[in-house]
PDB file of N, CA and C in Angstrom:
ATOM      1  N   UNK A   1       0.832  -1.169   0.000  1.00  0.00           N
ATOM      2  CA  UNK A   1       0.000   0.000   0.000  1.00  0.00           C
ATOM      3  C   UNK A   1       0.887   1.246   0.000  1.00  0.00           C
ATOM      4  N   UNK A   2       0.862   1.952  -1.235  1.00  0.00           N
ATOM      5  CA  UNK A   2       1.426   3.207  -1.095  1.00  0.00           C
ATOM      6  C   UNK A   2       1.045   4.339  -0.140  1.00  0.00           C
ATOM      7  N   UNK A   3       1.716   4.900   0.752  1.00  0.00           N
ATOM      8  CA  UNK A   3       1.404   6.109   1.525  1.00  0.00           C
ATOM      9  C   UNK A   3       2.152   7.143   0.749  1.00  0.00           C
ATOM     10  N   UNK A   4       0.969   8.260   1.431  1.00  0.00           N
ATOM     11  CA  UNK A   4       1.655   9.703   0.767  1.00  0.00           C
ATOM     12  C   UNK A   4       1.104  10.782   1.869  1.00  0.00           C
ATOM     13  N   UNK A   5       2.037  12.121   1.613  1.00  0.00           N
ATOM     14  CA  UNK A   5       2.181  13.294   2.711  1.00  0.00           C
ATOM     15  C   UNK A   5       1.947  14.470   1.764  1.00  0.00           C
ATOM     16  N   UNK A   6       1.388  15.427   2.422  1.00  0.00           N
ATOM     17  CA  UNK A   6       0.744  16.631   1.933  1.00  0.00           C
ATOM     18  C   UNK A   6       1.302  17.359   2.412  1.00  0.00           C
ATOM     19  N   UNK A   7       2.064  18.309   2.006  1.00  0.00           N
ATOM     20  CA  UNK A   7       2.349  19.687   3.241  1.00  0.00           C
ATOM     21  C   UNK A   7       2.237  20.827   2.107  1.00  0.00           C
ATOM     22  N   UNK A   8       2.794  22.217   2.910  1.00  0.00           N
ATOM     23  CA  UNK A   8       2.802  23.200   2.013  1.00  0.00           C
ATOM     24  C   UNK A   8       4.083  23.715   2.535  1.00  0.00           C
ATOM     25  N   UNK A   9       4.856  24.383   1.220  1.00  0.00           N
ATOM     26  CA  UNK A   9       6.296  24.654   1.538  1.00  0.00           C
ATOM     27  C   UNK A   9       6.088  26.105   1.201  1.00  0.00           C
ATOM     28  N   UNK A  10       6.649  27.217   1.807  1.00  0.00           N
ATOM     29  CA  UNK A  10       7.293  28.543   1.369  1.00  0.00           C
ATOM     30  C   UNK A  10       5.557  28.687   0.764  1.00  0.00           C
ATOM     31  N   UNK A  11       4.147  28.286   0.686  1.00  0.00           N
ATOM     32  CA  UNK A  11       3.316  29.035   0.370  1.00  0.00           C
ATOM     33  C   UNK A  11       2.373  27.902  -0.985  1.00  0.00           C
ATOM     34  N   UNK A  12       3.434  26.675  -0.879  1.00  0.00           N
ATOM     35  CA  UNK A  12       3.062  26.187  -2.098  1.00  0.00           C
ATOM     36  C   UNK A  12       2.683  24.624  -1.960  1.00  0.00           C
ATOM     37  N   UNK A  13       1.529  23.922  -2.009  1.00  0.00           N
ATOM     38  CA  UNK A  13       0.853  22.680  -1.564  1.00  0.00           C
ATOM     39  C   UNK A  13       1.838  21.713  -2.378  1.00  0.00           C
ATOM     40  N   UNK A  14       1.748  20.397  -2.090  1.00  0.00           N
ATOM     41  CA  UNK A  14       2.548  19.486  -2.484  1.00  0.00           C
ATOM     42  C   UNK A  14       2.294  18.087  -2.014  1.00  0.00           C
ATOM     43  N   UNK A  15       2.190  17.265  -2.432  1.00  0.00           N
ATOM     44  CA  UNK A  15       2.202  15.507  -1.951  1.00  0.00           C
ATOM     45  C   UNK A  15       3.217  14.697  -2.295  1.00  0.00           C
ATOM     46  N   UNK A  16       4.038  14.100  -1.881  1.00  0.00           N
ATOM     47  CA  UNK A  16       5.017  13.359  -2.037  1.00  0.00           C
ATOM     48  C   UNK A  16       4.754  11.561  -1.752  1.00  0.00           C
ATOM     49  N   UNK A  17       5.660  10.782  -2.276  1.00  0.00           N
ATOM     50  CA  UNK A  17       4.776   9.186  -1.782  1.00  0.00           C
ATOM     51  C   UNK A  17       6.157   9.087  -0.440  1.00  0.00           C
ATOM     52  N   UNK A  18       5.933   8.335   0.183  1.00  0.00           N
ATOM     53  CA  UNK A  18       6.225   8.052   1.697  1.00  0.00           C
ATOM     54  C   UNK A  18       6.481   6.384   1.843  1.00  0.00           C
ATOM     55  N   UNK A  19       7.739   6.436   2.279  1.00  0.00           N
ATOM     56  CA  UNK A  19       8.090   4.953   2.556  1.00  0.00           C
ATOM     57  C   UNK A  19       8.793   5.006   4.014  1.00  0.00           C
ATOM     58  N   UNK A  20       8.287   3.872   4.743  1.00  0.00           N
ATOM     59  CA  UNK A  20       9.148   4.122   6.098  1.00  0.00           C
ATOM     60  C   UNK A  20      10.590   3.100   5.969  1.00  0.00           C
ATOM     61  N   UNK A  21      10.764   2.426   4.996  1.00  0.00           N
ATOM     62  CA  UNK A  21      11.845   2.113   5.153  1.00  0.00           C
ATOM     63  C   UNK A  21      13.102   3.219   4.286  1.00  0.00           C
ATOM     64  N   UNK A  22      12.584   4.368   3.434  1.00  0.00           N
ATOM     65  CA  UNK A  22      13.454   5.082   3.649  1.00  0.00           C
ATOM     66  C   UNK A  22      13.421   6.308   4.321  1.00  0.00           C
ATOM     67  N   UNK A  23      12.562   6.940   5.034  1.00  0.00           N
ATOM     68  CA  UNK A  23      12.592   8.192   5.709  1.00  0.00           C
ATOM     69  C   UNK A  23      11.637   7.790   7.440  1.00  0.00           C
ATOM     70  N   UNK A  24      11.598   8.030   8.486  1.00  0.00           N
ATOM     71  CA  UNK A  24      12.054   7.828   9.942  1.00  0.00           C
ATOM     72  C   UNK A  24      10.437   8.085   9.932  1.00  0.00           C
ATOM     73  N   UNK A  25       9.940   9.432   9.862  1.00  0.00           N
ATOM     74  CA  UNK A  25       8.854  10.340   9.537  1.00  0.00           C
ATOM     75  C   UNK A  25       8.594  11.061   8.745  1.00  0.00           C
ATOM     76  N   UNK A  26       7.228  11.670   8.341  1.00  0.00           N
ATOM     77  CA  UNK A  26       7.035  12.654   7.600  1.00  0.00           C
ATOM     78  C   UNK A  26       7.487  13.432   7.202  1.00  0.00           C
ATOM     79  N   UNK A  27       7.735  13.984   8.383  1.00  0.00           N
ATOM     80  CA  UNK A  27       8.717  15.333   8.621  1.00  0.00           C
ATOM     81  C   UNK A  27       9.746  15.314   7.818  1.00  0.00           C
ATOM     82  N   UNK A  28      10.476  14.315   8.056  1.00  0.00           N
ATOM     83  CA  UNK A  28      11.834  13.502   7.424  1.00  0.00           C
ATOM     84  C   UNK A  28      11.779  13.825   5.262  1.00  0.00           C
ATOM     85  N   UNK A  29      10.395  13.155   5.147  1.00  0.00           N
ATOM     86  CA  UNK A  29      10.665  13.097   3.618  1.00  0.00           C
ATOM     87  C   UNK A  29      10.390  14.473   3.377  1.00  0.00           C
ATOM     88  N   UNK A  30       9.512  14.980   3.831  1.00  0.00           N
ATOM     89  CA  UNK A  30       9.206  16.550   3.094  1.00  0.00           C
ATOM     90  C   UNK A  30      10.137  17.363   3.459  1.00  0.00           C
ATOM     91  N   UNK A  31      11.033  17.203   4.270  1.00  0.00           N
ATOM     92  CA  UNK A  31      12.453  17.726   4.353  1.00  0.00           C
ATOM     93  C   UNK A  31      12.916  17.449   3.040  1.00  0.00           C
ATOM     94  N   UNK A  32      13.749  16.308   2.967  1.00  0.00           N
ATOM     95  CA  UNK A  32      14.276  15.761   2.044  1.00  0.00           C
ATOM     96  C   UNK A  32      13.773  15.965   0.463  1.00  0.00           C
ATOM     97  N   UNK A  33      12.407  16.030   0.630  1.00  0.00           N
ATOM     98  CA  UNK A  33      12.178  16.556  -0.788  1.00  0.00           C
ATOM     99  C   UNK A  33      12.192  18.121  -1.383  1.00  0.00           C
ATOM    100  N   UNK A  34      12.611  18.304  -0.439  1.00  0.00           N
ATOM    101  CA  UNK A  34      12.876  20.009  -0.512  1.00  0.00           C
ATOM    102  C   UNK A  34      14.129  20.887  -0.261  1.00  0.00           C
ATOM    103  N   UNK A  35      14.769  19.380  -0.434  1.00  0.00           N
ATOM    104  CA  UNK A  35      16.314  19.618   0.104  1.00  0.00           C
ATOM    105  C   UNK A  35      16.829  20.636   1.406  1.00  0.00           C
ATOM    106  N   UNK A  36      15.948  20.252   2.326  1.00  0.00           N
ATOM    107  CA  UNK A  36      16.214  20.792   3.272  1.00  0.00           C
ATOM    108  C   UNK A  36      17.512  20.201   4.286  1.00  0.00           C
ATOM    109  N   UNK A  37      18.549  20.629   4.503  1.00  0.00           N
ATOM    110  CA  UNK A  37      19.450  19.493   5.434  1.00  0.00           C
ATOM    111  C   UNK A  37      18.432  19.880   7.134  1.00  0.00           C
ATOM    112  N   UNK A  38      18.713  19.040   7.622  1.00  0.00           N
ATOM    113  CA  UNK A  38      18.320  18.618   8.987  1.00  0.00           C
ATOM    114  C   UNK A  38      19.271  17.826   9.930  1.00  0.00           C
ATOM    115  N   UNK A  39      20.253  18.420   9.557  1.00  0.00           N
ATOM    116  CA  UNK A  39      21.517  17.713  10.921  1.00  0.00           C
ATOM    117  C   UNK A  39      21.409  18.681  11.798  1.00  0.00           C
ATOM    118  N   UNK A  40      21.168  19.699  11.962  1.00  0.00           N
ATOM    119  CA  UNK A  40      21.235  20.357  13.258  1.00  0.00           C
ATOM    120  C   UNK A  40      19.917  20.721  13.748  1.00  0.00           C
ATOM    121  N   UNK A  41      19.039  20.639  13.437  1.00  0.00           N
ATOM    122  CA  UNK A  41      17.622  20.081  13.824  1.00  0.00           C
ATOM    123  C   UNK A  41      17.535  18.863  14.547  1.00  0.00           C
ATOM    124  N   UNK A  42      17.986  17.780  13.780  1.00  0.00           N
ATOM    125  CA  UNK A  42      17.800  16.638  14.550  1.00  0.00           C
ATOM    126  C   UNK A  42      18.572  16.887  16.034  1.00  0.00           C
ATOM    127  N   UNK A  43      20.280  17.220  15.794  1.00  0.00           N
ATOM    128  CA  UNK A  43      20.892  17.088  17.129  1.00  0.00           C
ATOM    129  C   UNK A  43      19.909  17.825  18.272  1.00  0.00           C
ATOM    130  N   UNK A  44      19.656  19.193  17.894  1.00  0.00           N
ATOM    131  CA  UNK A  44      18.719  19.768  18.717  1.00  0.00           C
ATOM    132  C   UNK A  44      17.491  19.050  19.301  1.00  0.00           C
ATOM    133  N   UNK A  45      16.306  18.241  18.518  1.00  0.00           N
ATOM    134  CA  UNK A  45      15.522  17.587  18.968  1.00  0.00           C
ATOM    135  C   UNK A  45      15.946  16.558  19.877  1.00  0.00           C
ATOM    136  N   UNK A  46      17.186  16.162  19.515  1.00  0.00           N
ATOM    137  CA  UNK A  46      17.781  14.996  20.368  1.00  0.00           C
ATOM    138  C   UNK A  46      17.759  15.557  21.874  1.00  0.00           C
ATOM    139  N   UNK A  47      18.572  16.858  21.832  1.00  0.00           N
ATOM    140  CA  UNK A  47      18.404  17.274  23.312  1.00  0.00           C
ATOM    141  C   UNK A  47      17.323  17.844  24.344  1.00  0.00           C
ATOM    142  N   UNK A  48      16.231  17.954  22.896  1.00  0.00           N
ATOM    143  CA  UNK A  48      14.999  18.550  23.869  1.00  0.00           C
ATOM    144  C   UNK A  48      14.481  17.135  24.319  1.00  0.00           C
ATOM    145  N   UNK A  49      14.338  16.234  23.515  1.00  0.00           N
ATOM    146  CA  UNK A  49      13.555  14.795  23.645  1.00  0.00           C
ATOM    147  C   UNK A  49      14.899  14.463  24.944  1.00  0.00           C
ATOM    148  N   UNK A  50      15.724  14.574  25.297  1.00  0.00           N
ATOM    149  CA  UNK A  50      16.389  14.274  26.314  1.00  0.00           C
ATOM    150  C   UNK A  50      15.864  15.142  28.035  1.00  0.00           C
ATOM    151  N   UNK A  51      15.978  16.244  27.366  1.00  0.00           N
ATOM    152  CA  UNK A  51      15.521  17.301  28.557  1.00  0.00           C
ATOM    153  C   UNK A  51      14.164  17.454  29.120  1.00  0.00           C
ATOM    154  N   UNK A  52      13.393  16.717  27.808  1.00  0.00           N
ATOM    155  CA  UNK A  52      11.749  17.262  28.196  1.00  0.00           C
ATOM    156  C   UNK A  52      10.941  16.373  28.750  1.00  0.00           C
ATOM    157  N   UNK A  53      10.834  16.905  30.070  1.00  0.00           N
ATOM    158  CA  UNK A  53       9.646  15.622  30.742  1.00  0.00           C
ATOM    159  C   UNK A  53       8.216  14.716  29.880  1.00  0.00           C
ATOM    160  N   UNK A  54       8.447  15.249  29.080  1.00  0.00           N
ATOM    161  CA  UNK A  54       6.841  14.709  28.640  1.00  0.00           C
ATOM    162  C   UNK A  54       6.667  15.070  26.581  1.00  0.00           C
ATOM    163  N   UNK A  55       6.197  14.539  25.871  1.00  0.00           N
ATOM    164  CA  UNK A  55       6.380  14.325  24.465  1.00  0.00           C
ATOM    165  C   UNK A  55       6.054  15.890  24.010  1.00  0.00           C
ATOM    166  N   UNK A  56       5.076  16.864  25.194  1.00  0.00           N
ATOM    167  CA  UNK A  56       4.762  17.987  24.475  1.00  0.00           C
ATOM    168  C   UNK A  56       5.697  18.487  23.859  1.00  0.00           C
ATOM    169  N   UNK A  57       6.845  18.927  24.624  1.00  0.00           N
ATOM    170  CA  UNK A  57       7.544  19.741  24.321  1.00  0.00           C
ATOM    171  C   UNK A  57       8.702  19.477  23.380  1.00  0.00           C
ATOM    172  N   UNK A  58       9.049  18.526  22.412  1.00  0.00           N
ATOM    173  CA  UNK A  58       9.058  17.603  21.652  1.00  0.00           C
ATOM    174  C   UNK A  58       8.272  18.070  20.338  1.00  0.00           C
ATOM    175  N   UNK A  59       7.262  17.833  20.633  1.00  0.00           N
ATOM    176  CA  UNK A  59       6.001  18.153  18.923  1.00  0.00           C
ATOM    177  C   UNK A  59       6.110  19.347  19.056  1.00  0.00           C
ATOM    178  N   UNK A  60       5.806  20.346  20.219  1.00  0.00           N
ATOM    179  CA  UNK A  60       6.169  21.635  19.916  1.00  0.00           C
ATOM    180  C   UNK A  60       7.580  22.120  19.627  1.00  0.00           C
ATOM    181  N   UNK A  61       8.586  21.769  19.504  1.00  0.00           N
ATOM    182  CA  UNK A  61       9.925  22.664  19.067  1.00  0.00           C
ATOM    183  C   UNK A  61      10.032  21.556  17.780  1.00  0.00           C
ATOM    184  N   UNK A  62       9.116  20.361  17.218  1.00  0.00           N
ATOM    185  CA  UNK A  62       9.542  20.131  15.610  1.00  0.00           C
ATOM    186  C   UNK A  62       8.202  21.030  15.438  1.00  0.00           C
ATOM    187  N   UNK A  63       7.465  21.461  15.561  1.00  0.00           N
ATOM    188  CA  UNK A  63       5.919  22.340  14.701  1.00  0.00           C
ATOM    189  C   UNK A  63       6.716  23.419  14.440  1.00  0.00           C
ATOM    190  N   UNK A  64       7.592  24.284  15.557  1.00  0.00           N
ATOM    191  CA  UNK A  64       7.819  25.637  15.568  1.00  0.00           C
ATOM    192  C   UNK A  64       8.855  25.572  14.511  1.00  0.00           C
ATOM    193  N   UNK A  65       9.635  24.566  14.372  1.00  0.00           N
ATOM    194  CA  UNK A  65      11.269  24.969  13.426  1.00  0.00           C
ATOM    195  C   UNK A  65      10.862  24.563  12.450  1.00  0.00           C
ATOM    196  N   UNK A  66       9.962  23.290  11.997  1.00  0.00           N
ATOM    197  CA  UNK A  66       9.469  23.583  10.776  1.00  0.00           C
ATOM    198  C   UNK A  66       8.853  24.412  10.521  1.00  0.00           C
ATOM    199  N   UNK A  67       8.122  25.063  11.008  1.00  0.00           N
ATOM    200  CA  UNK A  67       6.980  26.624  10.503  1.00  0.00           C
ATOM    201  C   UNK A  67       8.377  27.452  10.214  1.00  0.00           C
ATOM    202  N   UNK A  68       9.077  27.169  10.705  1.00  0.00           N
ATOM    203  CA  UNK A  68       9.810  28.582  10.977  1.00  0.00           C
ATOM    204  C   UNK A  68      10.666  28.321   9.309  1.00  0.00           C
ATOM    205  N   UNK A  69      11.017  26.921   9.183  1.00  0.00           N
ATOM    206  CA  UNK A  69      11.538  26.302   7.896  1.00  0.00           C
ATOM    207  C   UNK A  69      10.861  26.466   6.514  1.00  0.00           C
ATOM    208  N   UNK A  70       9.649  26.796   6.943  1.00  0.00           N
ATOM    209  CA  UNK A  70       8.631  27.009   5.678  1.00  0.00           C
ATOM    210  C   UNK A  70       7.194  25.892   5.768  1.00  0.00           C
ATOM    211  N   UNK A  71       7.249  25.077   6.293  1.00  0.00           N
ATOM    212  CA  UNK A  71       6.491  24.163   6.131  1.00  0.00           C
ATOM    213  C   UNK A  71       5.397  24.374   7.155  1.00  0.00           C
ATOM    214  N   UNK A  72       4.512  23.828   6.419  1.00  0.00           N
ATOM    215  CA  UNK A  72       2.884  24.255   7.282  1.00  0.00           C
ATOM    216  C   UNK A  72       2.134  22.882   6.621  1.00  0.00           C
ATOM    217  N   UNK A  73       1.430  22.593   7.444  1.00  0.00           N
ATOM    218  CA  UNK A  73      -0.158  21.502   7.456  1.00  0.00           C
ATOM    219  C   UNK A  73       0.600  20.267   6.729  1.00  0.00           C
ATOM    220  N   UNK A  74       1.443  19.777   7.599  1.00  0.00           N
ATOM    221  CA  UNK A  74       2.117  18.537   7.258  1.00  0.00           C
ATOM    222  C   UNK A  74       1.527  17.441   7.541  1.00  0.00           C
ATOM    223  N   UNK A  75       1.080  15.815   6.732  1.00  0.00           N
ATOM    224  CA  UNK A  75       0.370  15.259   7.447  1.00  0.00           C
ATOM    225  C   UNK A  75       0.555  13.861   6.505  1.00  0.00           C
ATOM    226  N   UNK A  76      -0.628  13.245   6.829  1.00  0.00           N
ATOM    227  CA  UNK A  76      -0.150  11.880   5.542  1.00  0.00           C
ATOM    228  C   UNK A  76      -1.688  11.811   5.187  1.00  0.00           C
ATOM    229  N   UNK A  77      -2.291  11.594   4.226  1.00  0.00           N
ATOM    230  CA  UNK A  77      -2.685  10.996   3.234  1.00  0.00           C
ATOM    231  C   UNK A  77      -3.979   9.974   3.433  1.00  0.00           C
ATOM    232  N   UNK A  78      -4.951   9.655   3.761  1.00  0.00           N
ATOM    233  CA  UNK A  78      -5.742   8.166   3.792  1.00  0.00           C
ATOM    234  C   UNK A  78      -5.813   7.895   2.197  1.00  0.00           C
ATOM    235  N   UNK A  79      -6.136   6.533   2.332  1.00  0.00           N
ATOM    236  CA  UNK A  79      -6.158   6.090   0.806  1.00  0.00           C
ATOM    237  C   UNK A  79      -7.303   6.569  -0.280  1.00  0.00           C
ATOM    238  N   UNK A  80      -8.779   6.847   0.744  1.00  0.00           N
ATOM    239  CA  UNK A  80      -9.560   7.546   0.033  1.00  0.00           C
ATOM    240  C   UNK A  80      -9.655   9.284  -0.399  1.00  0.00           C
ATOM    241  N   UNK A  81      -8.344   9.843   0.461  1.00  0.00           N
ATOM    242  CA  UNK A  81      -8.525  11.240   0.301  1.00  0.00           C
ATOM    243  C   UNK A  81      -7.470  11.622  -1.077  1.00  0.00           C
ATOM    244  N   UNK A  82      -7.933  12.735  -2.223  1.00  0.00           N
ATOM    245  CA  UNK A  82      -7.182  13.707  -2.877  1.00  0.00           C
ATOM    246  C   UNK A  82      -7.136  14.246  -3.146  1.00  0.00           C
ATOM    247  N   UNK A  83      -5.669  15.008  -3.013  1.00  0.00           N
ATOM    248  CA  UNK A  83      -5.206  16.569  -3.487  1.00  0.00           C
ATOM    249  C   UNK A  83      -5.499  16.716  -4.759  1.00  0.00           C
TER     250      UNK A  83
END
């Protein structure tokens, strides 16, 4: 079953297809398809997901640096829905 992700980059909608054996998360491919690098993102998440009592604060500092990256209404796909 093919999966696929919707987001909008810099203003502009987009769907990409989605495999978990090559990208971790979502987040991950619509990076990648936008050639975004994410090595110092990740290290950073590493240390909040270390520091942060509880998953909030976690989804909130990847929502904020991707918004801040360009990306908005990131998500995946059901098989009956299309862009």
């Amino acid at each position: 079953m093919a999966r696929q992700v919707a987001y909008t980059y810099k203003g502009q909608a987009k769907v990409i297809n989605f495999a978990y054996d090559k990208y971790h998360d979502m987040y991950e491919a619509a990076a990648a398809a936008e050639g975004v690098d994410l090595t110092r993102f990740l290290a950073m998440e590493q240390q909040v997901a270390m520091t942060a009592k509880g998953k909030g604060a976690l989804k909130s500092y990847r929502l904020n640096e991707f918004a801040r990256m360009g990306f908005k209404d990131i998500r995946m796909l059901r098989d009956d829905e299309q862009v």
